[in-house]
Protein backbone atom coordinates (compact mmCIF):
# COMPACT_ATOMS: atom_id res chain seq x y z
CA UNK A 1 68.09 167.82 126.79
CA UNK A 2 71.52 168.75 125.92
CA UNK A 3 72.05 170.98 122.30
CA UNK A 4 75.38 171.48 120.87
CA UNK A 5 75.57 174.62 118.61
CA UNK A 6 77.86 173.97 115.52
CA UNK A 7 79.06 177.12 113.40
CA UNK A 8 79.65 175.67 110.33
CA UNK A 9 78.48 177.06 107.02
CA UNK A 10 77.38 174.03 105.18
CA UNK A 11 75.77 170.95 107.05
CA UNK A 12 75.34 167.35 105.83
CA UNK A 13 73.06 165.09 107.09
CA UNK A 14 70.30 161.84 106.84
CA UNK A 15 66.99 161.49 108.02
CA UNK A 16 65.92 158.38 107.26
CA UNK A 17 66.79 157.62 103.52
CA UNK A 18 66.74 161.34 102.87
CA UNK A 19 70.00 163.58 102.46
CA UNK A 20 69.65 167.31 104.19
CA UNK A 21 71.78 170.06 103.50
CA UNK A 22 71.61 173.53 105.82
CA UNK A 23 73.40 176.40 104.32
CA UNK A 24 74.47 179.54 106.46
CA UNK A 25 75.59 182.57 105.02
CA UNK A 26 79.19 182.86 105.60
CA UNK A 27 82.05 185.33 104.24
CA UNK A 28 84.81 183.52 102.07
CA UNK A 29 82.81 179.94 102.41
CA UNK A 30 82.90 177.93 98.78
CA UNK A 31 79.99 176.31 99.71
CA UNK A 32 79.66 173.89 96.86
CA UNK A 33 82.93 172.51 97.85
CA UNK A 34 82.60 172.06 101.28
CA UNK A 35 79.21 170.39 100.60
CA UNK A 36 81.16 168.13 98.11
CA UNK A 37 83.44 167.12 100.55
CA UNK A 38 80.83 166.27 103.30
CA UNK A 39 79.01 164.70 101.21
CA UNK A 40 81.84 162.43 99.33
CA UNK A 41 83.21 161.81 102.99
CA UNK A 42 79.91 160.16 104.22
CA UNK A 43 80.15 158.12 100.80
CA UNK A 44 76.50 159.82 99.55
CA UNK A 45 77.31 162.07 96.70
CA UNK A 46 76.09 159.69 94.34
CA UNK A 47 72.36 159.46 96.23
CA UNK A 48 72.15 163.56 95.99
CA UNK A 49 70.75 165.47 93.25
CA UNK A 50 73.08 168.45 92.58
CA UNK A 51 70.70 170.62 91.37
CA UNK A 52 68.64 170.32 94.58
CA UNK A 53 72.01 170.94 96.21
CA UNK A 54 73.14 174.18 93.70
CA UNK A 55 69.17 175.66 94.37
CA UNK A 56 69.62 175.25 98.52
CA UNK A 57 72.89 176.89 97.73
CA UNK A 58 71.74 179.83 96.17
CA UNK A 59 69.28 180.15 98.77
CA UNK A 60 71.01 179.96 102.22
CA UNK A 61 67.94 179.34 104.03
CA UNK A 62 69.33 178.23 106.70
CA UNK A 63 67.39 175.39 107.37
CA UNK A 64 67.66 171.58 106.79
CA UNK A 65 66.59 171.11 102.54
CA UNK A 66 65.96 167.97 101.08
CA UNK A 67 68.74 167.25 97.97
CA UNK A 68 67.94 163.72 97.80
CA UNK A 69 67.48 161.79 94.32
């Protein structure tokens, strides 16, 4: 099994008809509008409830949160 490590702050992704955001703490990131961006470039911002999105923010879990609709 091959694993590619990406060191990116904010993630984007689908599973299913779910939209996933992972958020890494990072110095001098503005998260919100890199996750904007991803998201408006996969054409999904209007599926993804930005509250969901602001909370994961806050939080930098780290790990993949649901911020579906």
């Amino acid at each position: 099994m091959k694993v590619t490590i990406v060191s990116q702050a904010v993630k984007i992704g689908t599973r299913g008809s779910r939209i996933l955001a992972e958020i890494h703490r990072s110095d001098g990131t503005d998260y919100l509008a890199e996750a904007l961006a991803l998201l408006q470039g996969q054409d999904i911002l209007e599926q993804v409830d930005l509250l969901k999105l602001k909370v994961a923010i806050y939080q930098k879990r780290g790990i993949p949160v649901d911020i579906s609709r």
